[in-house]
Protein backbone atom coordinates (compact mmCIF):
# COMPACT_ATOMS: atom_id res chain seq x y z
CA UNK A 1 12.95 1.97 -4.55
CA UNK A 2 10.22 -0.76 -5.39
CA UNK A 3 12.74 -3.45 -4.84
CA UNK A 4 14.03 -1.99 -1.72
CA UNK A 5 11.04 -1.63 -0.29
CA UNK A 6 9.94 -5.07 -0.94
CA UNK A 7 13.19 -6.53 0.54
CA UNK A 8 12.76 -4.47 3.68
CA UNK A 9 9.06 -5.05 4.47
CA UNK A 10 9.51 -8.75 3.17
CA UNK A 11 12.29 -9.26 5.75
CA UNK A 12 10.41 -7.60 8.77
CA UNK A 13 7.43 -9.75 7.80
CA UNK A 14 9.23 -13.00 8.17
CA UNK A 15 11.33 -11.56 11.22
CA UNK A 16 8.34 -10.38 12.99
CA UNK A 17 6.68 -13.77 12.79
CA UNK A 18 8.88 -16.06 12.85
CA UNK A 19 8.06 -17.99 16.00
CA UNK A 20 4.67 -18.31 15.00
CA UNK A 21 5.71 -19.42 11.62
CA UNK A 22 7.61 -22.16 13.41
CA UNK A 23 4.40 -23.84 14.52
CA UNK A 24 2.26 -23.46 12.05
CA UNK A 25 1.56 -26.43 9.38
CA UNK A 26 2.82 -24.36 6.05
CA UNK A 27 0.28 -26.88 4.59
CA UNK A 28 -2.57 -24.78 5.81
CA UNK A 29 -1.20 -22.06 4.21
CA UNK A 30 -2.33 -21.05 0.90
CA UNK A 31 0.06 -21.21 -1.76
CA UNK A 32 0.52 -17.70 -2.44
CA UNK A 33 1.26 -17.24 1.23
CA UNK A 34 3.73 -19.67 1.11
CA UNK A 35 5.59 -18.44 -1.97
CA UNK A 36 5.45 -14.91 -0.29
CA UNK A 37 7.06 -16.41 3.02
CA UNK A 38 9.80 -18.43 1.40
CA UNK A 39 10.79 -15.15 -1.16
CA UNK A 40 10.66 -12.98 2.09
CA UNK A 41 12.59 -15.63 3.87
CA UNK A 42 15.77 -15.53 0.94
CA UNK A 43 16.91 -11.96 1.55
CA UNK A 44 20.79 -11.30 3.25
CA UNK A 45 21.81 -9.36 5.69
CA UNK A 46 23.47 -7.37 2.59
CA UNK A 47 20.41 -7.02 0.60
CA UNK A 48 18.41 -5.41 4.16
CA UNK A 49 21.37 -3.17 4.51
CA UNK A 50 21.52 -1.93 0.97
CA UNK A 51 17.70 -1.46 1.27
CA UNK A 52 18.18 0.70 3.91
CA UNK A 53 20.68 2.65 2.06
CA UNK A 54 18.15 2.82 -0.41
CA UNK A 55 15.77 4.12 2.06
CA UNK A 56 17.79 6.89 3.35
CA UNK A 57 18.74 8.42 -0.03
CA UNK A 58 14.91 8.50 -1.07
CA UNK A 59 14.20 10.32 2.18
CA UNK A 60 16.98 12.78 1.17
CA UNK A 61 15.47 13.14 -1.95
CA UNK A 62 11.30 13.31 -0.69
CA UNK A 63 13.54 16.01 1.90
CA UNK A 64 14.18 18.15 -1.46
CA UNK A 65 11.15 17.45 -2.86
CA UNK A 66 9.04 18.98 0.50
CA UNK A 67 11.38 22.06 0.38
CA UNK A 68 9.47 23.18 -3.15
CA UNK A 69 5.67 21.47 -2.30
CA UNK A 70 3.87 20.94 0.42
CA UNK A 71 2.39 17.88 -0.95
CA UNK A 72 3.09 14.84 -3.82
CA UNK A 73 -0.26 13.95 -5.32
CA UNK A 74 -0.69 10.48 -7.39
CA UNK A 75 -3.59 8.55 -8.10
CA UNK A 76 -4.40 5.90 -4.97
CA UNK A 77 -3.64 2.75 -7.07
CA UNK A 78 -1.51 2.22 -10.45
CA UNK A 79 -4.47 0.53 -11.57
CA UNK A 80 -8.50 0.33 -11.16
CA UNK A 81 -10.19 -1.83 -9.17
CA UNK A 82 -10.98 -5.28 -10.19
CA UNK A 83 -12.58 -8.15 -9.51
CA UNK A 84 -11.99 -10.64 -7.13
CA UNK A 85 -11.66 -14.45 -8.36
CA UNK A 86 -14.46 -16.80 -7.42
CA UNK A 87 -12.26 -19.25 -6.04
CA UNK A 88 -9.97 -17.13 -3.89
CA UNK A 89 -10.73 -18.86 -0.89
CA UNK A 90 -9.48 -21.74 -2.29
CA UNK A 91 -6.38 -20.77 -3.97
CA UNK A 92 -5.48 -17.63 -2.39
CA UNK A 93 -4.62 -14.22 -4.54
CA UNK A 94 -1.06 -14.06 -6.11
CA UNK A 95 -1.06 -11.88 -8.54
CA UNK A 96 1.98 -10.19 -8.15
CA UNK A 97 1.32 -8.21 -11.88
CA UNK A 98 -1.95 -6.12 -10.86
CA UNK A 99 0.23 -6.35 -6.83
CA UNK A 100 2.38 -4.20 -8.14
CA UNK A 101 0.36 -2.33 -9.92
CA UNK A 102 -2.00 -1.65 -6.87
CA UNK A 103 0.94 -0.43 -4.53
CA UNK A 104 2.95 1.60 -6.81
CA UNK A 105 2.39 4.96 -5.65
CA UNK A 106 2.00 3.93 -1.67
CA UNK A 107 5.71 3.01 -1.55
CA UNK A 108 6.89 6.22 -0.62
CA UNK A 109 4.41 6.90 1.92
CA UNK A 110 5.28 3.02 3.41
CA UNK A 111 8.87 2.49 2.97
CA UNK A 112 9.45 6.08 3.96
CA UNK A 113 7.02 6.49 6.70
CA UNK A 114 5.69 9.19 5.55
CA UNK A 115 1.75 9.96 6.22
CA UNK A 116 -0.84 9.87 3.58
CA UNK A 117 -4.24 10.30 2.93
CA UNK A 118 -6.62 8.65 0.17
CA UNK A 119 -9.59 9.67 -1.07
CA UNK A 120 -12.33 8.70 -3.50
CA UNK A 121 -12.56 10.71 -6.79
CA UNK A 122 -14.81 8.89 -9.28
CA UNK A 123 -15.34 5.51 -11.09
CA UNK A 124 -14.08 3.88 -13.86
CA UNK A 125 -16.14 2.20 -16.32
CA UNK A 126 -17.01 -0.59 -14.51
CA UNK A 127 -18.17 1.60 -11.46
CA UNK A 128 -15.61 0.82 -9.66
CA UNK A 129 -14.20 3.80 -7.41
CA UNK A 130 -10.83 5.63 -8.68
CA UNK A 131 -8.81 7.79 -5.93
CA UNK A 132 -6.31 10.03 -5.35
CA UNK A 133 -3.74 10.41 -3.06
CA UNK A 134 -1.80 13.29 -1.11
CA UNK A 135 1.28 12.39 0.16
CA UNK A 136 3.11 15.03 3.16
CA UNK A 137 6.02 15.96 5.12
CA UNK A 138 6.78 13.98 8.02
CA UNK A 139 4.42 15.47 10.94
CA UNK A 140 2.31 16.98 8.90
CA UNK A 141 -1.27 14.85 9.15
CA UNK A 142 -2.80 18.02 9.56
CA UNK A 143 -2.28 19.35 6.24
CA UNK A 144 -3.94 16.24 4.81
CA UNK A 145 -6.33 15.78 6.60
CA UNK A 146 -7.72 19.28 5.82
CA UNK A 147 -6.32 18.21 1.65
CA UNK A 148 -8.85 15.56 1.27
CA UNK A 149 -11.88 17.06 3.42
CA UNK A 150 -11.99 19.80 0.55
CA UNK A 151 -10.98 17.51 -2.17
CA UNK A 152 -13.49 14.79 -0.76
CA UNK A 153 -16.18 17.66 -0.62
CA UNK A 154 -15.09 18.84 -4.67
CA UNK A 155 -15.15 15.44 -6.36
CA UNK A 156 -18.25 13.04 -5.13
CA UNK A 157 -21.69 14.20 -4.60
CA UNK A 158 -23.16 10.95 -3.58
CA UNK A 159 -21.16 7.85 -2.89
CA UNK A 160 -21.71 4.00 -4.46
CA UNK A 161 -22.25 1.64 -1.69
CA UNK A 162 -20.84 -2.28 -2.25
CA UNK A 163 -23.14 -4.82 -2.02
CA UNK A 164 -21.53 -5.98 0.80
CA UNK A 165 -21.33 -2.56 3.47
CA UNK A 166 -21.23 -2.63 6.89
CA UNK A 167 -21.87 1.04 8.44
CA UNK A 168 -19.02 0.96 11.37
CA UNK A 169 -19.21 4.59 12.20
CA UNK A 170 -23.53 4.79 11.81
CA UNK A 171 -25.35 4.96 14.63
């Protein structure tokens, strides 16, 4: 499914911006964005199709799944936090290992369209924040949303603030 999900939202990517991509100077780019364009821009025809084929038989099977549980719960993130390179800006963020890594349980809800909710749990050693996430039928926000309210009230007593935080929803 990982695979097929990449080919799909790889292909879309490039499809949905190609005209742009057409004037831009790649050179501006950094070079993780343009090894991310040029894989997304090798897929076929035959390997978006059999992604979608892919696509619908894991729906079938989340379909089965949602007949016994009303929700799949995984941790957020296949790994915790860590920290960003100094020279990022620089030389961009490829690191398709800890990539991976950080998006293996959100295929389902992204390749399938299926709705999801995250929500912080703890910290690891380093303090960085660890969460969980509920994953639902199609339609069914509501369930969620009332999942990680509870949850959210049951696991964190007092949140960690970055050192960067901007309060968008404070008045």
């Amino acid at each position: 499914m990982r695979l097929a999900h990449y080919v799909t939202i790889g292909s879309e990517c490039n499809t949905s911006i190609a005209r742009e991509l057409e004037k831009l100077n790649k050179e501006e780019l950094g070079w993780d964005a343009r090894v991310a364009l040029s894989v997304y821009g090798s897929f076929s025809s035959q390997e978006y199709l059999n992604a979608q084929r892919i696509r619908n038989r894991q729906l079938q099977i989340h379909k089965r799944i949602f007949s016994k549980a009303d929700v799949i719960v995984t941790p957020t993130t296949g790994v915790t936090a860590y920290t960003i390179q100094k020279d990022v800006r620089e030389t961009g963020e490829l690191d398709y290992i800890n990539g991976a890594a950080l998006v293996r349980y959100q295929i389902a809800g992204n390749f399938l369209g299926l709705p999801a909710v995250t929500i912080p749990v703890g910290y690891d050693m380093s303090g960085l924040p660890i969460g969980l996430q509920f994953i639902g039928k199609p339609w069914d926000e509501s369930l969620l949303i009332h999942i990680a309210f509870g949850m959210q009230a049951l696991c964190i007593s007092e949140y960690k603030r970055p050192e960067v935080f901007f309060d968008l929803l404070g008045k």
